[in-house]
Protein backbone atom coordinates (compact mmCIF):
# COMPACT_ATOMS: atom_id res chain seq x y z
CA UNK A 1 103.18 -8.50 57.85
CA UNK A 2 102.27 -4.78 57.70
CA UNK A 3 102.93 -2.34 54.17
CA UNK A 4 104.16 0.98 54.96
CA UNK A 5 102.18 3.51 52.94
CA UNK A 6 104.83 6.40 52.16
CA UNK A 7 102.11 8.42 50.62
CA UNK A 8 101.14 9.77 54.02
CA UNK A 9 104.28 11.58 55.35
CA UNK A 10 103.91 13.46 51.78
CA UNK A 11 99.96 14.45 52.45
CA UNK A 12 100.68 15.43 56.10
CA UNK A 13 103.85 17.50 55.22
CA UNK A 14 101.36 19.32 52.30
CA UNK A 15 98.37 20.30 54.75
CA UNK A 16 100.62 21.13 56.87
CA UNK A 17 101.86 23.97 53.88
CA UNK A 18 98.64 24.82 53.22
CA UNK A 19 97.47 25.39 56.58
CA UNK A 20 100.32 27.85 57.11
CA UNK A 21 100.36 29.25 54.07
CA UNK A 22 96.38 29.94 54.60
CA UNK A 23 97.50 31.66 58.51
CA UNK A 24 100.30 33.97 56.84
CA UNK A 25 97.88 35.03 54.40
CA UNK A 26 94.91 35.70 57.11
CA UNK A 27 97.55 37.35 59.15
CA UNK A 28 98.75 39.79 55.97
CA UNK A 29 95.10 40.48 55.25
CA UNK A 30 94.55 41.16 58.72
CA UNK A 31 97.27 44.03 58.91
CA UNK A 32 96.11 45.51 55.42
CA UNK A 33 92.89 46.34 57.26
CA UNK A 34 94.43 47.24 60.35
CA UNK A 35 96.77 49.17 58.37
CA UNK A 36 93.80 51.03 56.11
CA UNK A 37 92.00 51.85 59.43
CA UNK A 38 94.60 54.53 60.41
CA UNK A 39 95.74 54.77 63.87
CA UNK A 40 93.22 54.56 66.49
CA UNK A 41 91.27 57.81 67.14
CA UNK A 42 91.74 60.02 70.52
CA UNK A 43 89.15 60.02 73.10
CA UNK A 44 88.24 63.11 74.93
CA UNK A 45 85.15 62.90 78.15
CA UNK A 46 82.49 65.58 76.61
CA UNK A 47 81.86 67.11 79.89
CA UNK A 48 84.95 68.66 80.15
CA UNK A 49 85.13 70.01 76.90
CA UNK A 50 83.48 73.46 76.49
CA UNK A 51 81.51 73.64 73.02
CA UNK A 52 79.85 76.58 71.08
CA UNK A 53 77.57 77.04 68.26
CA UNK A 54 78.16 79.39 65.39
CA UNK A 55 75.65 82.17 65.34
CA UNK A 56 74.48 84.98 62.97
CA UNK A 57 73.92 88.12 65.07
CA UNK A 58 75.59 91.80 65.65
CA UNK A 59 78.85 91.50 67.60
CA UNK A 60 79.88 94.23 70.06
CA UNK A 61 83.83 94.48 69.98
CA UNK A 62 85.37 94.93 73.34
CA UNK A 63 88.38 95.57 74.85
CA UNK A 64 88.68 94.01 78.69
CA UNK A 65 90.75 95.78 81.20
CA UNK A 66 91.55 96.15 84.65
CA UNK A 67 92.53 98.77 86.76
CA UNK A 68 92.19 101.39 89.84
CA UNK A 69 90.14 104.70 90.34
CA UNK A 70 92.29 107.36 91.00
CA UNK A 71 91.80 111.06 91.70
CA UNK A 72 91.61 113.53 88.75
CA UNK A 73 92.97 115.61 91.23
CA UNK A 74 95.35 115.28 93.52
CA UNK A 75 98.74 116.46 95.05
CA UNK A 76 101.68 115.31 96.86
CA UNK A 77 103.49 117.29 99.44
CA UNK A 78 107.21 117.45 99.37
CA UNK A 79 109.79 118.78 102.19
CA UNK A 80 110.92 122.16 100.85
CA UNK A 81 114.30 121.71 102.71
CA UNK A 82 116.06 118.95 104.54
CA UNK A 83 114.34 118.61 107.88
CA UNK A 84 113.08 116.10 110.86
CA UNK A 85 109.68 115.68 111.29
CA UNK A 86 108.45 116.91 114.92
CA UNK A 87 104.82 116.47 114.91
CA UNK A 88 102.19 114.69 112.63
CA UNK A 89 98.26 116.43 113.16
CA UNK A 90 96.57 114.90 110.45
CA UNK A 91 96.20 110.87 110.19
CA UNK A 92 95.19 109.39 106.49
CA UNK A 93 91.14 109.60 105.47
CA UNK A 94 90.76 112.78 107.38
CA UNK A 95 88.98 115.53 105.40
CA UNK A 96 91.49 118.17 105.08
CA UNK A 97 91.12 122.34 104.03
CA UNK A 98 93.83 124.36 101.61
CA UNK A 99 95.15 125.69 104.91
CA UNK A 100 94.87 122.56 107.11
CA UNK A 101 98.61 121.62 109.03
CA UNK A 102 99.57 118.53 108.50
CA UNK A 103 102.90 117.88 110.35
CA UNK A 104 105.23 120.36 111.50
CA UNK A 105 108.99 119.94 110.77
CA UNK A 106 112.38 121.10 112.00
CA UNK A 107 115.42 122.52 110.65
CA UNK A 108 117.79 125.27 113.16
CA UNK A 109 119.40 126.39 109.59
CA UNK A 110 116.21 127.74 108.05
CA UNK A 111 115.53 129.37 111.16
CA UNK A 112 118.84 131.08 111.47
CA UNK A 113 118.95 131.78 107.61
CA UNK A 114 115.50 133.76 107.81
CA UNK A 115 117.11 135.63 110.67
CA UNK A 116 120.31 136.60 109.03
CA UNK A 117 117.82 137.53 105.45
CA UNK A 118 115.75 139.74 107.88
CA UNK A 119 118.61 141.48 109.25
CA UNK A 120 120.71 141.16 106.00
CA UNK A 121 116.89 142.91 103.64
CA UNK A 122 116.63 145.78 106.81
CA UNK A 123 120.81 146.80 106.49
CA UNK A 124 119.90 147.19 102.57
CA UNK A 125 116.85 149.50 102.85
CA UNK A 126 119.19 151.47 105.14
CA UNK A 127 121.59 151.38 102.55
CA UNK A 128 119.29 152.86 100.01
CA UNK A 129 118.11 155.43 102.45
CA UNK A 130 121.28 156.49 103.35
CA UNK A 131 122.36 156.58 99.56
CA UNK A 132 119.26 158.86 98.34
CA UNK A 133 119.79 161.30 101.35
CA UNK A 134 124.11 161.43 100.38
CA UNK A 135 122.65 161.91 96.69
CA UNK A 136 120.17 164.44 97.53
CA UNK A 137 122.21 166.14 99.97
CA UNK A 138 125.51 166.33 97.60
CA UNK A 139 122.66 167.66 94.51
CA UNK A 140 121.48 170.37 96.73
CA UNK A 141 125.43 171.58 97.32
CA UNK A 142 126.25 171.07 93.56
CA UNK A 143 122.61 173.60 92.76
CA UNK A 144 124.29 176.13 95.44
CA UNK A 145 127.93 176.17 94.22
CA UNK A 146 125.59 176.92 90.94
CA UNK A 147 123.67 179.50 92.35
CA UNK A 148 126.90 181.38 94.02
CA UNK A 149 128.37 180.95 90.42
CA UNK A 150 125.67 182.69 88.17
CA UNK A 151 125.20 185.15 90.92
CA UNK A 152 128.71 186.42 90.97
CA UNK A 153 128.85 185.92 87.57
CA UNK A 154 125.31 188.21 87.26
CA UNK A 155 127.50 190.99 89.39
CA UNK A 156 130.86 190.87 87.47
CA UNK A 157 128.52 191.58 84.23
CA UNK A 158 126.74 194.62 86.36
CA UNK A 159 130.48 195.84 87.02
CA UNK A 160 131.61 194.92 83.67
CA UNK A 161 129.46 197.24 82.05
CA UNK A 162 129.93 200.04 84.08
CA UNK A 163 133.69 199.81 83.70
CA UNK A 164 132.92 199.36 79.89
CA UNK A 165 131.24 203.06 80.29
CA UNK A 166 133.95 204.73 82.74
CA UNK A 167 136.44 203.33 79.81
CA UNK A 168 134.77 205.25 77.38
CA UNK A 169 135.38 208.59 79.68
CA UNK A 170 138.26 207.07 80.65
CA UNK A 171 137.48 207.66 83.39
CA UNK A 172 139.16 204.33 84.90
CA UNK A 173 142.54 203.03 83.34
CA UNK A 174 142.69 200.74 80.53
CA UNK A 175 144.46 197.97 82.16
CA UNK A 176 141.77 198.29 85.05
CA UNK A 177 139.14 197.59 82.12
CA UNK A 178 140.82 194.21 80.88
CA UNK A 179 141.22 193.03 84.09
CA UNK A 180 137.63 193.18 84.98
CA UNK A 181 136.44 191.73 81.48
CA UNK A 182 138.90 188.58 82.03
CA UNK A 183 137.35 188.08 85.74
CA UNK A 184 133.53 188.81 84.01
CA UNK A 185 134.57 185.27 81.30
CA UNK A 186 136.19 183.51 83.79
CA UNK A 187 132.55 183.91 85.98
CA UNK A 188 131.11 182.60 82.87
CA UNK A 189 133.17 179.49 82.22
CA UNK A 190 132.42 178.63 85.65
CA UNK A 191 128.90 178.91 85.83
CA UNK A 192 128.86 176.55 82.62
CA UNK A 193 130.95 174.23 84.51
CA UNK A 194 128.77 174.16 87.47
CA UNK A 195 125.97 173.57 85.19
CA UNK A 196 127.36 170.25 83.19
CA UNK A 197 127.91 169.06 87.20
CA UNK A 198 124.63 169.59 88.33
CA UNK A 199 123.32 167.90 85.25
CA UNK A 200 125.72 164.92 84.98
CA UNK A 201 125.56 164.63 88.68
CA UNK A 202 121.37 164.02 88.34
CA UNK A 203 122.03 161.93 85.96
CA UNK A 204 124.35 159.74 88.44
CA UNK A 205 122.29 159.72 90.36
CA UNK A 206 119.62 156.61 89.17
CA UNK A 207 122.53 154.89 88.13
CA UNK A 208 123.68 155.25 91.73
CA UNK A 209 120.33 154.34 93.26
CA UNK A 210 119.31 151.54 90.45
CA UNK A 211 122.56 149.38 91.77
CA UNK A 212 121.80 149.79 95.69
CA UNK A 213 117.99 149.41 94.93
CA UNK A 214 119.53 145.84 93.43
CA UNK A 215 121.31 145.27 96.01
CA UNK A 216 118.24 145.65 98.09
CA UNK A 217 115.56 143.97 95.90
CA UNK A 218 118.01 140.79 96.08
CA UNK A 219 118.45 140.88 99.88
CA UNK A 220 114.39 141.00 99.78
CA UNK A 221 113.77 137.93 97.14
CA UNK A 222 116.27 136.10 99.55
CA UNK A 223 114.82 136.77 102.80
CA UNK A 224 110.80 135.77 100.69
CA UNK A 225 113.16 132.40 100.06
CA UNK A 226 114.15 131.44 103.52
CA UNK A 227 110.18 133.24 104.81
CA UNK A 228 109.07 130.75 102.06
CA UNK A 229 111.46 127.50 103.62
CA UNK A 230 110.49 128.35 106.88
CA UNK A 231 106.62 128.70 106.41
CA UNK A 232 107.27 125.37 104.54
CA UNK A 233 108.16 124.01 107.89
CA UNK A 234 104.41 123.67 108.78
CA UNK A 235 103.29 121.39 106.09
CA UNK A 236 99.63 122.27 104.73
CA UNK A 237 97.32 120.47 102.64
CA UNK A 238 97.23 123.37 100.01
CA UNK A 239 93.84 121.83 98.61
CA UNK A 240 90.62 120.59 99.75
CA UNK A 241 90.05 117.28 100.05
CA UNK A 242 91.05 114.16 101.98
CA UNK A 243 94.56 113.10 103.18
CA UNK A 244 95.41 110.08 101.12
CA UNK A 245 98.41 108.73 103.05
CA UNK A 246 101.46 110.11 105.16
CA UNK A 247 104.78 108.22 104.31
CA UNK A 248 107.21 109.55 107.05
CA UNK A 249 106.62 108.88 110.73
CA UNK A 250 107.62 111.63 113.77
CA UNK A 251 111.41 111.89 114.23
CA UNK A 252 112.53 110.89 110.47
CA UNK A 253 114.99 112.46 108.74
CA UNK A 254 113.91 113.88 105.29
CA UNK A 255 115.86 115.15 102.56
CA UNK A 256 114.79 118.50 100.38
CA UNK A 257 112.09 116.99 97.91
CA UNK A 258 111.25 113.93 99.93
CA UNK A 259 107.04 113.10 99.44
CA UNK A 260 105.52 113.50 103.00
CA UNK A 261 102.02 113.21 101.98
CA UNK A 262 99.18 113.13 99.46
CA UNK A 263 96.20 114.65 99.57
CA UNK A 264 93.49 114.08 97.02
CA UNK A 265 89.95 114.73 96.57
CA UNK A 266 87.95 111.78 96.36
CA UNK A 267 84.20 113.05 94.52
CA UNK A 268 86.68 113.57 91.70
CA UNK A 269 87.47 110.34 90.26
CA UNK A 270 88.26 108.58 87.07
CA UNK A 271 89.53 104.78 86.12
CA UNK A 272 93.09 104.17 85.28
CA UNK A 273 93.49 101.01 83.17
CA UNK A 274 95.99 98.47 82.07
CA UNK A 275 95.30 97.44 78.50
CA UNK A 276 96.94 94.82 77.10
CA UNK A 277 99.52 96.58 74.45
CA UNK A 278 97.83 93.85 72.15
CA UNK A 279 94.71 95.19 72.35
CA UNK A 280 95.82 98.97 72.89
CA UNK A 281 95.95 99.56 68.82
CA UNK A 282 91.79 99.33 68.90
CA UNK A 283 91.21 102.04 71.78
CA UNK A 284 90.84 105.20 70.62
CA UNK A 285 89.94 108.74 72.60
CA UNK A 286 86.14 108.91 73.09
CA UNK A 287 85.29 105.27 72.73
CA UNK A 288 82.50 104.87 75.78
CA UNK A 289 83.70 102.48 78.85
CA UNK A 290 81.83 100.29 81.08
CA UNK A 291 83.57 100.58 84.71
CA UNK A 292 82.46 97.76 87.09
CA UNK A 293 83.38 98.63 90.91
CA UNK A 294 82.28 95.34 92.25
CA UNK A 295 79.01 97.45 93.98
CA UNK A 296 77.88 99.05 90.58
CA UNK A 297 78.58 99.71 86.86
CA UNK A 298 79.51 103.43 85.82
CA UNK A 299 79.47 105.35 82.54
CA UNK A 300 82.37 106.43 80.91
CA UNK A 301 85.15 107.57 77.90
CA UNK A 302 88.82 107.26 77.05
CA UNK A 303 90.20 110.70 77.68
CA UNK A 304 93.84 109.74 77.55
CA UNK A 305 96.33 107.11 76.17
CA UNK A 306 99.63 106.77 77.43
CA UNK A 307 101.99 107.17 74.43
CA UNK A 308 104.45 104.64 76.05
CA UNK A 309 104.09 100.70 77.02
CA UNK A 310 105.12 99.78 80.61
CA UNK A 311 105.56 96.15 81.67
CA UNK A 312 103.11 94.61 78.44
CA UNK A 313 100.12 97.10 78.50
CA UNK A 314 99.37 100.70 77.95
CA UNK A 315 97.95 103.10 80.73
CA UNK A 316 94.48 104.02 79.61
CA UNK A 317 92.75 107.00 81.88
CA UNK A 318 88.63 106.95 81.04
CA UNK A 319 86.80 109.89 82.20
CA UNK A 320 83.73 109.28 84.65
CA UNK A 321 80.52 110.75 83.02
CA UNK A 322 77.82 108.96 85.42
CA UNK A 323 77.31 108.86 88.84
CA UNK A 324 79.86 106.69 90.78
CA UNK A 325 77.87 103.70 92.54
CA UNK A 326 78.65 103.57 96.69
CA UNK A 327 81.59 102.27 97.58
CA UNK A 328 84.33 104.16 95.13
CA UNK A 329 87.45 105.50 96.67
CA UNK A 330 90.91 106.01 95.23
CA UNK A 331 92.42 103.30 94.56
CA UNK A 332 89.37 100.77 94.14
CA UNK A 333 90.28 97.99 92.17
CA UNK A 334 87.58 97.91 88.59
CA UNK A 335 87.11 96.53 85.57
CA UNK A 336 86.68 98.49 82.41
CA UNK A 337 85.24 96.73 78.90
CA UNK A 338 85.83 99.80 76.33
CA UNK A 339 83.80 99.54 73.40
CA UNK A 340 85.66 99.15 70.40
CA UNK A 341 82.87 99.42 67.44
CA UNK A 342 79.90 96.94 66.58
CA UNK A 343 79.80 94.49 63.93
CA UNK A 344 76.28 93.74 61.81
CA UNK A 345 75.20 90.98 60.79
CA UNK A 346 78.15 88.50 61.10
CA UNK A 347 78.73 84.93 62.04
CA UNK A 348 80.50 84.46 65.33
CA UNK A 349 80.89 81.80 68.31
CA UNK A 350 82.08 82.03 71.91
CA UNK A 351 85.75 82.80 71.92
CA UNK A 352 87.99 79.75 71.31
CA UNK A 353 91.45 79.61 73.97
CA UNK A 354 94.30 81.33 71.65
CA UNK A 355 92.06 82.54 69.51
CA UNK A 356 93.70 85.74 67.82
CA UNK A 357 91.96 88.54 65.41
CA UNK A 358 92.88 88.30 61.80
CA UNK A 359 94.63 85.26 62.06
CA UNK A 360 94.26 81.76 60.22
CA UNK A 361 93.63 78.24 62.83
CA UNK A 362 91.98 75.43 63.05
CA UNK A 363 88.90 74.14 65.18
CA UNK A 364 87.36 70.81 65.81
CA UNK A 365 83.73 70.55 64.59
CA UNK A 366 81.62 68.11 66.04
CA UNK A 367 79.34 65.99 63.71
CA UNK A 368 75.77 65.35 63.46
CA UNK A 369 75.78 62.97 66.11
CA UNK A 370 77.93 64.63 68.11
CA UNK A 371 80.48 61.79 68.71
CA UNK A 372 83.19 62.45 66.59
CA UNK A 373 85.17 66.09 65.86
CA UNK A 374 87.33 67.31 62.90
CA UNK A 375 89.98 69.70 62.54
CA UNK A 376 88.75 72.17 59.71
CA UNK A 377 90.62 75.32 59.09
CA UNK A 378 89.08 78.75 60.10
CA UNK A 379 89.73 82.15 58.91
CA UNK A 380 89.05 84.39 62.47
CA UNK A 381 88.35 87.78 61.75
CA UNK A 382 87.62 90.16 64.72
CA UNK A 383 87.80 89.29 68.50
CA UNK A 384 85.93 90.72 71.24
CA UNK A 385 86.20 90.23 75.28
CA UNK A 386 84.02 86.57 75.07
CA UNK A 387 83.46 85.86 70.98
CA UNK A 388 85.11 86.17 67.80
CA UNK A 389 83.87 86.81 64.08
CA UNK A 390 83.98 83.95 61.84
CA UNK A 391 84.91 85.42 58.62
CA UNK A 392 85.29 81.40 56.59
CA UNK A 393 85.48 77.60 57.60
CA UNK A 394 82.05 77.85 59.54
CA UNK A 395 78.44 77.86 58.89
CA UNK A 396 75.52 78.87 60.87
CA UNK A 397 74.90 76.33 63.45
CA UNK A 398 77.81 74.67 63.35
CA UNK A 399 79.56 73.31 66.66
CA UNK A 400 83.03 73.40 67.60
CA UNK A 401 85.62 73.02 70.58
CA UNK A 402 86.27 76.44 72.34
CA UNK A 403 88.51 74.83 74.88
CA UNK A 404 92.32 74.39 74.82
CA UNK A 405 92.76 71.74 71.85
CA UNK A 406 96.65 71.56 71.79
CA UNK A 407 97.19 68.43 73.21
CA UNK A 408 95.47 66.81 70.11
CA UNK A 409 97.61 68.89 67.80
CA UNK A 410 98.80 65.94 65.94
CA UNK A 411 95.47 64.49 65.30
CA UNK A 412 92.56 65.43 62.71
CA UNK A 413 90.18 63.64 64.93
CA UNK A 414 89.23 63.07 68.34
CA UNK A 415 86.21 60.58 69.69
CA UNK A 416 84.03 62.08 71.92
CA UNK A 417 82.69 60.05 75.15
């Protein structure tokens, strides 16, 4: 007959605690390390991350823009009066002289307005004509009524004094006497008269001719006007150079002010930039430029800022000092790096993406062996067209990311493969 031993149920039930208990506890000491390792670090493929190494050297500050060369001089030729085109000469990239005719246009009313200015300016030097010969002849009738006056008026004093004498004798009658020395003042008053009409009568007289000489000096300024819309009519080039472009095409309608051309001349050039209005606060007048056509670097300064921003970026015209290389023409597309100033002396690296002057961020730095990268603040101090100054954060010889980091904004680390 077989003993049951109830001690073993007890000692299996207790290993069976302990061997649990013992798993729990590897399994909690197993998450405090996984727990004290942090969450597992980023990994980023090394060749196709750009890297740069901090350097002590002097930095050139530049300013990259784009643009077009454009003529210094040039000018566009508007109708002078609403008109159709008839006939185009002159095709664009022809060479062209001041008095070269482009395109001749059409218009019946200039036409008849010339000839009703030209018969309107001939009818008013008539008019003045005819007025100075009225003037002169009515003068010269005005001098003889004068004349006749002070010469009768000469004879009643010869008779006057003779009767004064025969009075005396008495040898004529008294009343005779009086009646010849009333007729002698009454010659007198007369001549006076005739006198203050000769005089105010020349003085009439510019008045008179000043308002039909008006008359006739605005009769000629019109008929220069329509001379001027009709010799308008044959479009010239009015300087030397080449004929940029014609906009309008035989039989078009135009209106008065329309552009129907442009002529420009091209040995004159200079580069018109864009600068971004960002960077537009460091360009100055005089800085020197750097204008690459593609075929050839020329020399260069800023000789004008555009006051106003248009569309993000600020019109920058740079004056050509140097030789042009072959190849530039109006509106060849360049590339202009204006130098801002140069820096001594100063620790910089290749420029990181979003990098921006004077501003505080953060870069990864690659360790000594190269594998892993931390985020360590950076003070960034000026920026140029390809580096930037370090001004704190970085050493000399230091590496860091340049490329676009953002995607491992929420990490301090990142594993490099």
């Amino acid at each position: 007959m077989d003993i049951v031993n109830s001690t073993l149920g007890v000692q299996k039930r207790r290993r069976q605690r302990l061997l649990a208990g013992a798993a729990g506890a590897a399994v909690m000491a197993l998450a405090g390390v996984v727990w004290s390792l942090g969450p597992a670090l980023p990994e980023a493929e090394s060749s196709s991350l750009w890297v740069g190494t901090v350097e002590r050297n002097d930095l050139l500050l530049e300013v990259r823009a784009s643009g077009t060369l454009v003529p210094r001089s040039s000018r566009w030729l508007a109708a002078a009066t609403t008109a159709q085109v008839l006939e185009i000469f002159v095709l664009p990239g022809a060479e062209v002289e001041a008095d070269t005719v482009l395109m001749r246009l059409s218009n019946p009313e200039v036409e008849d307005s010339l000839r009703n200015a030209q018969f309107e300016a001939t009818a008013a030097e008539a008019d003045v004509n005819a007025k100075r010969a009225e003037l002169a002849s009515t003068l010269l009738d005005m001098r003889a009524a004068l004349a006749k006056a002070k010469a009768e008026y000469s004879s009643a004093g010869v008779k006057h004094e003779a009767d004064a004498r025969a009075a005396e004798l008495q040898l004529i009658a008294r009343v005779q006497f009086e009646q010849g020395r009333i007729a002698y003042g009454q010659l007198g008053e007369r001549v006076e008269i005739e006198q203050d009409r000769v005089t105010g009568f020349a003085a009439n007289i510019k008045a008179q001719m000043e308002a039909v000489m008006a008359r006739a000096e605005q009769q000629r300024s019109t008929l220069v006007l329509r001379q001027r819309q009709a010799d308008a009519l044959e479009v010239k080039a009015g300087i030397n150079g080449v004929l940029q472009e014609v906009v309008v095409q035989e039989g078009l309608q135009v209106t008065s002010g329309g552009n129907l051309a442009r002529v420009a001349r091209p040995d004159d050039l200079i580069a018109r930039l864009q600068v971004s209005e960002l960077q537009a606060k460091d360009v100055a007048l005089g800085m020197p430029v750097v204008i690459d056509t593609h075929n050839g670097v020329a020399e260069g300064e800023v000789a004008r800022i555009d006051p106003a921003v248009r569309s993000g970026s600020v019109q920058v015209d740079v004056a050509l000092t140097g030789e042009l290389p072959d190849g530039a023409r109006p509106d060849l597309s360049v590339d202009g790096r204006i130098r801002v100033s140069l820096l001594r002396d100063v620790l910089s690296v290749g420029r990181p993406a979003l990098a921006q002057a004077n501003r505080e961020s953060s870069f990864f730095r690659l360790d000594d062996s190269g594998n892993i990268a931390s985020r360590v603040p950076v003070g960034v101090g000026a920026v140029s067209v390809d580096r930037v100054q370090l001004v704190r954060g970085l050493k000399e010889g230091d590496k860091i990311i340049l490329s676009d980091t953002s995607q491992w904004d929420e990490y301090d680390r990142i594993r490099l493969k």
